[in-house]
Protein backbone atom coordinates (compact mmCIF):
# COMPACT_ATOMS: atom_id res chain seq x y z
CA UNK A 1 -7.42 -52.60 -82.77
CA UNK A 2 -10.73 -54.28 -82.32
CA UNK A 3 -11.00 -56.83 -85.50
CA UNK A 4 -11.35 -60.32 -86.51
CA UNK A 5 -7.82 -62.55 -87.06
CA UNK A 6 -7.91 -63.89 -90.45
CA UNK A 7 -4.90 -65.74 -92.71
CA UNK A 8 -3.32 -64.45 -95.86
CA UNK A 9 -4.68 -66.62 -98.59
CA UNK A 10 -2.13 -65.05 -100.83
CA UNK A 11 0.12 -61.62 -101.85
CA UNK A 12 0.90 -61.08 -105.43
CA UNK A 13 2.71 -58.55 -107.42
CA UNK A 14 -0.27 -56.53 -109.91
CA UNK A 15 2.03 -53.66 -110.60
CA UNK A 16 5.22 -51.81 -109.88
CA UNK A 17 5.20 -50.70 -106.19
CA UNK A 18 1.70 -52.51 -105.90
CA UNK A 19 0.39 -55.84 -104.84
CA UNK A 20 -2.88 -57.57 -104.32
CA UNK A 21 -3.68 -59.39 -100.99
CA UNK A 22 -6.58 -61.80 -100.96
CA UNK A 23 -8.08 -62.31 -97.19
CA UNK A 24 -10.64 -64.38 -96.08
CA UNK A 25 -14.25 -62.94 -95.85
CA UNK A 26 -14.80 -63.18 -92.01
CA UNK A 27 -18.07 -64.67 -90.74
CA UNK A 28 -21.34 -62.23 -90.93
CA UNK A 29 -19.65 -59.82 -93.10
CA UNK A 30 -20.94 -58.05 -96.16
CA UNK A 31 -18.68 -56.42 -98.59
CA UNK A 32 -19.63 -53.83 -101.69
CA UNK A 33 -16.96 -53.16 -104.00
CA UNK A 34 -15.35 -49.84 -102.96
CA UNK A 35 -16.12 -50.32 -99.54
CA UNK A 36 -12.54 -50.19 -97.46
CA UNK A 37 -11.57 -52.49 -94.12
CA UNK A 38 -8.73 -51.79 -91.64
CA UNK A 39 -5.89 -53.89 -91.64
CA UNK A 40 -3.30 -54.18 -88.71
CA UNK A 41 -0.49 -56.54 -88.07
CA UNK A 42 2.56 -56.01 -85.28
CA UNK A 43 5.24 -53.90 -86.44
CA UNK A 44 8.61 -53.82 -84.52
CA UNK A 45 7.31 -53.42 -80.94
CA UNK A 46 4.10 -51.99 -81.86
CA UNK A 47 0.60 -52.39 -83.46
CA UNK A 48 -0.19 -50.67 -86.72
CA UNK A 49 -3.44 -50.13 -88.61
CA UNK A 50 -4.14 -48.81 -91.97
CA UNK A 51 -7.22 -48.55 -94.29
CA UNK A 52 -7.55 -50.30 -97.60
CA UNK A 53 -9.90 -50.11 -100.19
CA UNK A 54 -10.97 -53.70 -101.58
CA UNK A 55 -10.81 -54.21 -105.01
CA UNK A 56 -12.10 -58.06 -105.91
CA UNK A 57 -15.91 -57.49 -107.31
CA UNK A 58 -17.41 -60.29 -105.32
CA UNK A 59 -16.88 -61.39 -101.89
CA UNK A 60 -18.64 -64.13 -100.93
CA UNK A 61 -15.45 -66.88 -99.59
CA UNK A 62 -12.46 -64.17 -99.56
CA UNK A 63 -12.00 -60.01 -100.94
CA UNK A 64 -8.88 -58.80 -102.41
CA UNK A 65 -7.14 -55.55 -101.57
CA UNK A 66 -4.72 -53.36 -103.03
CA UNK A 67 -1.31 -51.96 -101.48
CA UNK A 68 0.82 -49.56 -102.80
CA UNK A 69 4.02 -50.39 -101.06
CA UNK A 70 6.07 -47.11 -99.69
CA UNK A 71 9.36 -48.65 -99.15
CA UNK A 72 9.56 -46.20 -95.64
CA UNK A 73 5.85 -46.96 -95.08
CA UNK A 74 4.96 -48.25 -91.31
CA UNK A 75 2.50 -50.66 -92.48
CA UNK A 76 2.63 -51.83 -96.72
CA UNK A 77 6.17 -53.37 -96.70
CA UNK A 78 5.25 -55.64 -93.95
CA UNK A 79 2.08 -57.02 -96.05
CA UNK A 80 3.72 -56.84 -99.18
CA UNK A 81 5.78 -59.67 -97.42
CA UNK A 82 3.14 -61.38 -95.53
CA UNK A 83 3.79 -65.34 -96.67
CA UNK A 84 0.45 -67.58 -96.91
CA UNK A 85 -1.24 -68.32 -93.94
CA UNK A 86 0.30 -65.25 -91.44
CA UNK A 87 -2.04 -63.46 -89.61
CA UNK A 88 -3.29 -59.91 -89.97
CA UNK A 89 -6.57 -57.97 -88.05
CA UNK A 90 -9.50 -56.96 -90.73
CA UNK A 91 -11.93 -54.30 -89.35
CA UNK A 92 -15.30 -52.98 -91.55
CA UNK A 93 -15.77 -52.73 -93.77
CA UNK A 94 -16.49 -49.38 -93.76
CA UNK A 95 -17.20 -46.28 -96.24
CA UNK A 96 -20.36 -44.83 -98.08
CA UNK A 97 -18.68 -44.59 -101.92
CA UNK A 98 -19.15 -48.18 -103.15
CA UNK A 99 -21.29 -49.97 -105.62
CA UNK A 100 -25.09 -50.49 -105.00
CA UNK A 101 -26.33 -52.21 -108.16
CA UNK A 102 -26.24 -49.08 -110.53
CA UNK A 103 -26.94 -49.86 -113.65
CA UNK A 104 -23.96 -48.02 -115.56
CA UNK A 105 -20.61 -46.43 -113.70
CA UNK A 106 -17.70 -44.52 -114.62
CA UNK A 107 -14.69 -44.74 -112.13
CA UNK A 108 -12.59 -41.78 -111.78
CA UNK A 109 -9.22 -43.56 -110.14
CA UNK A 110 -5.87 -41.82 -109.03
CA UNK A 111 -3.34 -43.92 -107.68
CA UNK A 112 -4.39 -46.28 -105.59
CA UNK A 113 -7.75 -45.39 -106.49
CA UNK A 114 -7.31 -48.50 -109.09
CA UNK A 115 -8.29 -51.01 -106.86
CA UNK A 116 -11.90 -49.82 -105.85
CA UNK A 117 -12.19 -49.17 -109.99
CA UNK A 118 -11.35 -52.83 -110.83
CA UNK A 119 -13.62 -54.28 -108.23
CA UNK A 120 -16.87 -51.89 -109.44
CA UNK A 121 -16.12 -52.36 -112.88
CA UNK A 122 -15.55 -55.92 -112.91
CA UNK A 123 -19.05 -56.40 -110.79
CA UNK A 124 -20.79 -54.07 -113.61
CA UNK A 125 -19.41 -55.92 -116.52
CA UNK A 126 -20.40 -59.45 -114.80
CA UNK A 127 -23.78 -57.60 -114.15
CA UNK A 128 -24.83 -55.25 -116.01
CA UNK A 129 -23.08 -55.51 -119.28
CA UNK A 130 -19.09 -54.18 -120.07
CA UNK A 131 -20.36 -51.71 -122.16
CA UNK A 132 -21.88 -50.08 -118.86
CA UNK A 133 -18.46 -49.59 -117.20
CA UNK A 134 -15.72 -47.35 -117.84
CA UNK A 135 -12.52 -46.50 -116.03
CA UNK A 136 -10.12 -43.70 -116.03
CA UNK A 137 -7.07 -44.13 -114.20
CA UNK A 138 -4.09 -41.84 -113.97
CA UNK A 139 -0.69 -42.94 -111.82
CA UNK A 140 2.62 -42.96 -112.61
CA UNK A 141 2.91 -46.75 -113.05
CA UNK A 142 -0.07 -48.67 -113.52
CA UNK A 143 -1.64 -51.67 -111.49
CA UNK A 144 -4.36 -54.33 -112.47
CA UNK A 145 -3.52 -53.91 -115.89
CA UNK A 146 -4.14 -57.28 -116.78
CA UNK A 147 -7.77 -56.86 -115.46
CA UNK A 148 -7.99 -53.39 -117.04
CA UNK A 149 -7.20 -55.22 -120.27
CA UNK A 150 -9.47 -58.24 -119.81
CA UNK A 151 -12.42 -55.45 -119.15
CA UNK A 152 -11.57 -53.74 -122.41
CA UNK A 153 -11.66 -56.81 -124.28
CA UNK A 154 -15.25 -57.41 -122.98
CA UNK A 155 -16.24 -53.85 -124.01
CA UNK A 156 -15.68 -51.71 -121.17
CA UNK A 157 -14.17 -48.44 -121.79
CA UNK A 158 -11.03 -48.23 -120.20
CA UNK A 159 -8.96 -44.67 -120.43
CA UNK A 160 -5.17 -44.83 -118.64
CA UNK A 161 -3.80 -41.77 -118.15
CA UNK A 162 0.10 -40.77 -117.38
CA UNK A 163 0.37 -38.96 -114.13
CA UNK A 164 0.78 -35.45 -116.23
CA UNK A 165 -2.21 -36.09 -118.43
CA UNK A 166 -5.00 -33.70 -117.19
CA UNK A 167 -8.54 -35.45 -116.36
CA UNK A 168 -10.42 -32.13 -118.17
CA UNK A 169 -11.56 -33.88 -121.42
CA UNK A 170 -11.43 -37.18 -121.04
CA UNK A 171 -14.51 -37.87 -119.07
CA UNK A 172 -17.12 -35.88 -121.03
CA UNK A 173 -17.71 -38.69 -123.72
CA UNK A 174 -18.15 -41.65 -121.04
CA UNK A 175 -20.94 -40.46 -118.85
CA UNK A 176 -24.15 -40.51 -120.56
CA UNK A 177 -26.53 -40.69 -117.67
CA UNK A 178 -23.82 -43.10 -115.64
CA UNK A 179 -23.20 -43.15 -111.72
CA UNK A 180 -19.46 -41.46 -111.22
CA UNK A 181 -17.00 -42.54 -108.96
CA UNK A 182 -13.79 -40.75 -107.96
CA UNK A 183 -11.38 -42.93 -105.59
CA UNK A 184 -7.61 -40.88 -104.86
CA UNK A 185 -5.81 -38.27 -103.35
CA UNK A 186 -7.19 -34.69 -102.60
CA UNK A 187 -5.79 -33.24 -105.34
CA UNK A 188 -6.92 -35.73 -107.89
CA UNK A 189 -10.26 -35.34 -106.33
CA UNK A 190 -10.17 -31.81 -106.84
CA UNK A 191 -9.34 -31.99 -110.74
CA UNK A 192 -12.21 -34.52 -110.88
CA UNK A 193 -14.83 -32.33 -110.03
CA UNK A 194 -13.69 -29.55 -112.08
CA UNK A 195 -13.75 -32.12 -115.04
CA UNK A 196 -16.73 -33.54 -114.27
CA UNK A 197 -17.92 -29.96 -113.68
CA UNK A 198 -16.60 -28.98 -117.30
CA UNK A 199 -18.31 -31.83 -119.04
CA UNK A 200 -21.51 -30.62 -117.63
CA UNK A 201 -22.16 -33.74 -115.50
CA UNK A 202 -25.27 -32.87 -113.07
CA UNK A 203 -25.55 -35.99 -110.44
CA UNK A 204 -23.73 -36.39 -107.31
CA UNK A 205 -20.26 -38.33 -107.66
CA UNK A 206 -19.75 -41.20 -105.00
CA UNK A 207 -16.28 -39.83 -103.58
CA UNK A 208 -13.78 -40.88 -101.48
CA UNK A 209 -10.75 -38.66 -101.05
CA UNK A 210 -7.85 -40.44 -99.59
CA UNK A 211 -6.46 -37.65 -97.74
């Protein structure tokens, strides 16, 4: 992998199965919230990459992002352990769904769509006002709560979702002439549109399907 060499700052726990890990910005770079990097380290005899999505709203010094950690996953146990100051490879950042100043968003997060949704959110409420962000997030255990909390507190509208709870209905009351985002898996990307489609929203969602 072509990349710059950075050190792990630190890796911290932000949710069952989840953790945060804060990297240093590398020289000349540029990052939006809900913009994603590569990420490589060795594994066993080999070399293995990954994409991330960062989540931290601001990254002037250093940008967070989120892993889910798959216990039989090639790449998130071994930075779930990373200690500080171990070396991984940062590529990007890369992607076309992030954050460019809008003035009021809703965030549409499945899974490990959480992490792009803290990051936007937390940059609108610094910005823009709380009471211009809102975030629905659906998993079966959530991450970031603490954050999702602290942005509820300062007005944002924050919806959590169990991982049965259906996405129809819950979005039509939050939009009011805001940007959408929808960060997760293809099939949560899939109910998104039809919600969005139900609650008559006519703009063009910033998406990016996870696979």
């Amino acid at each position: 992998m072509e990349g710059t060499e950075v050190a792990v700052d630190r890796v911290r726990k932000v949710g069952e199965g989840t953790v945060a890990v804060d990297l240093p910005t590398p020289d000349g770079w540029s990052i939006n919230p809900g913009q994603f990097v590569q990420v490589g380290a060795p594994v066993d005899d080999g070399f293995v990459v990954r994409h991330y999505t960062v989540s931290s709203p601001y990254s002037g010094e250093g940008f967070e992002i989120t892993v889910g950690v798959d216990p039989e996953g090639d790449l998130s146990p071994v930075l779930a352990d990373l200690d500080e100051g171990e070396y991984v490879s940062v590529d990007g950042p890369y992607g076309r769904s992030y954050y460019e100043d809008e003035d009021s968003v809703v965030v549409l997060a499945g899974g490990p769509g959480v992490g792009p949704a803290v990051g936007i959110a937390e940059r609108v409420a610094d910005e823009k006002g709380a009471q211009n962000a809102a975030v629905v997030y659906r998993d079966v255990e959530h991450a970031h709560v603490d954050r999702l909390e602290a942005l509820r507190d300062e007005g944002a509208r924050v919806v959590l979702l169990d991982d049965d709870e259906a996405l129809r209905g819950t979005v039509a009351d939050l939009l009011d002439g805001a940007q959408v985002f929808v960060y997760g898996f293809e099939g949560f990307v899939q109910e998104a549109a039809e919600a969005l489609d139900a609650a008559g929203y006519d703009g063009e969602p910033k998406v990016e399907n996870f696979g």
